[in-house]
Protein backbone atom coordinates (compact mmCIF):
# COMPACT_ATOMS: atom_id res chain seq x y z
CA UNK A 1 -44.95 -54.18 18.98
CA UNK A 2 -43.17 -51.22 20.53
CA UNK A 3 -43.09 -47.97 19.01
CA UNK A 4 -40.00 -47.07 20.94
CA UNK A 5 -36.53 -48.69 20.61
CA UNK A 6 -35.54 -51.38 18.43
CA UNK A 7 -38.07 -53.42 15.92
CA UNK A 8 -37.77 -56.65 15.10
CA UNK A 9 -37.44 -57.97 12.01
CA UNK A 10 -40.65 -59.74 12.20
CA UNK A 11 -42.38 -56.15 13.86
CA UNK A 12 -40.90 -54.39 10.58
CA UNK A 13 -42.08 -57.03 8.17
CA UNK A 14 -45.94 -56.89 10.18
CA UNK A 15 -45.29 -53.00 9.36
CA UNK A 16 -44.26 -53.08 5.95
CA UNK A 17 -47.55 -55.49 5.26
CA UNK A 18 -49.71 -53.07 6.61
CA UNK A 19 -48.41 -50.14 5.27
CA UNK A 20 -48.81 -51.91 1.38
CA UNK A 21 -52.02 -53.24 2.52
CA UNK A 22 -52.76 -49.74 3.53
CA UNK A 23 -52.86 -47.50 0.38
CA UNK A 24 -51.56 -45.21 2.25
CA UNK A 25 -48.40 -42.90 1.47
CA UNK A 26 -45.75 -43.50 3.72
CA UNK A 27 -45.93 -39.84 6.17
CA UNK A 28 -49.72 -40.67 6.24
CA UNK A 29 -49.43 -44.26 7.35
CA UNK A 30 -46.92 -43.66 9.86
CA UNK A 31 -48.48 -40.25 11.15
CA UNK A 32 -51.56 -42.39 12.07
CA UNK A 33 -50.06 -44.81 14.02
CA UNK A 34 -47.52 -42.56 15.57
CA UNK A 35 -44.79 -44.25 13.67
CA UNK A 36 -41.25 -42.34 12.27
CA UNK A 37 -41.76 -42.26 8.23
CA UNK A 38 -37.70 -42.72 8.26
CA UNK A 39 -37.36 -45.99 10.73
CA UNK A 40 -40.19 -47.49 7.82
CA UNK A 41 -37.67 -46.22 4.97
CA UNK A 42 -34.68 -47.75 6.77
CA UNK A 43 -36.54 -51.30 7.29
CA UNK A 44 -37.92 -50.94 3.61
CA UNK A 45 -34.12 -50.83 2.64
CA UNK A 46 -32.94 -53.15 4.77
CA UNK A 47 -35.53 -56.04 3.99
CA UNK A 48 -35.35 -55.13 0.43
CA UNK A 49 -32.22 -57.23 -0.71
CA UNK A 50 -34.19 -59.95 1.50
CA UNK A 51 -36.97 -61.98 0.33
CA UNK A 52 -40.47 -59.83 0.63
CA UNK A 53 -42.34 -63.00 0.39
CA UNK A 54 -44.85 -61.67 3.12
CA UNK A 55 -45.17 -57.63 1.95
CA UNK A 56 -45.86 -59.25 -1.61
CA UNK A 57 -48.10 -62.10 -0.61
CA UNK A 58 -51.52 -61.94 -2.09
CA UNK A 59 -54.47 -62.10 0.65
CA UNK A 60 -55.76 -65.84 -0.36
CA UNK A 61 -55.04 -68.74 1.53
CA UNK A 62 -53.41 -71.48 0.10
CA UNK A 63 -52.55 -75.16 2.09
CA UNK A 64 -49.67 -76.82 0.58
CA UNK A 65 -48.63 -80.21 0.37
CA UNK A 66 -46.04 -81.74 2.58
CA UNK A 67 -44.73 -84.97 3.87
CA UNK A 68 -43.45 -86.14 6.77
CA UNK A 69 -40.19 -88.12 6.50
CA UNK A 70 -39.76 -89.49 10.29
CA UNK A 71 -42.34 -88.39 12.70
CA UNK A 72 -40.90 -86.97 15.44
CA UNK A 73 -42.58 -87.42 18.88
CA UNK A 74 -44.69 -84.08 20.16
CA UNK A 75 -42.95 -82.61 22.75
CA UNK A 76 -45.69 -82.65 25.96
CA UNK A 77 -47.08 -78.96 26.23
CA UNK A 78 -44.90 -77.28 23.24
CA UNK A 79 -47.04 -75.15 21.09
CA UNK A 80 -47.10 -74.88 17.21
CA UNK A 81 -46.38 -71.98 15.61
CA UNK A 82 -47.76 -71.03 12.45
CA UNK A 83 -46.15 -68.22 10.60
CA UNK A 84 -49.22 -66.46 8.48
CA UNK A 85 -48.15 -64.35 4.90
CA UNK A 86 -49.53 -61.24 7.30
CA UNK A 87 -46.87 -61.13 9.36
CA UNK A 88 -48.53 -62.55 12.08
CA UNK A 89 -47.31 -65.50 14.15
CA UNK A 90 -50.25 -68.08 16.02
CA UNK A 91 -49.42 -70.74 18.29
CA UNK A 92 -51.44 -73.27 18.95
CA UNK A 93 -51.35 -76.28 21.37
CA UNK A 94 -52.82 -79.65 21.42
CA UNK A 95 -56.40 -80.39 21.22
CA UNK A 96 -57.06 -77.22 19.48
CA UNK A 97 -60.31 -75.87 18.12
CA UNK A 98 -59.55 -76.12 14.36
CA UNK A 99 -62.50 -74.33 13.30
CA UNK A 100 -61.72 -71.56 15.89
CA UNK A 101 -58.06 -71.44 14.61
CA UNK A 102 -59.57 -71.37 10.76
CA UNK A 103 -61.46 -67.93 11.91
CA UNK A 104 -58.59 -66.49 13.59
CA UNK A 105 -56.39 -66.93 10.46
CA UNK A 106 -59.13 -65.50 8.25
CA UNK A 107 -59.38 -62.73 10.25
CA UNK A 108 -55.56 -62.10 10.79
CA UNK A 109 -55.00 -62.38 6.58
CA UNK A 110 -57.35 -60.49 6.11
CA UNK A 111 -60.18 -62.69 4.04
């Protein structure tokens, strides 16, 4: 993530997580990571009409039930990407090292 020009909203959301995660008052937070308290206020404000799914998501892991209607052929070399309640995005490939990827996601949430 940048700390100069624009955020994402995906860098804001990772920021808002670790800022609630944190403790932290808001001037502290930012101060230590060389952050502007007000561009955290203005994302705050903007996300907040917006579904804070990921700042309010507790730290446990949960896998979810789905089905697969048609199965769609894998496109040769295109990654997965799996969207973690952090704020964190991990893409993985084929053939990958699931219990490799299962440490990485503890890690990145946080367990």
């Amino acid at each position: 993530m940048s700390h100069r020009g624009q955020w994402s909203e995906h860098e804001a959301r990772g920021v808002l997580v670790a800022w609630s995660k944190s403790g932290q008052s808001l001037e502290r937070f930012a101060k230590e990571r060389g952050l502007v308290p007000q561009r955290i206020r203005w994302w705050k404000a903007k996300l907040e009409g917006k579904s804070m799914a990921l700042v309010r998501a507790e730290s446990s892991m949960a896998l979810l039930p789905v089905q697969v209607t048609e199965p769609a052929p894998p496109k040769r070399g295109e990654p997965v990407a799996v969207y973690l309640r952090s704020g964190h995005i991990v893409k993985v490939g084929r053939g990958f090292d699931e219990e490799a990827f299962a440490r990485v996601v503890a890690v990145l949430e946080g367990a």
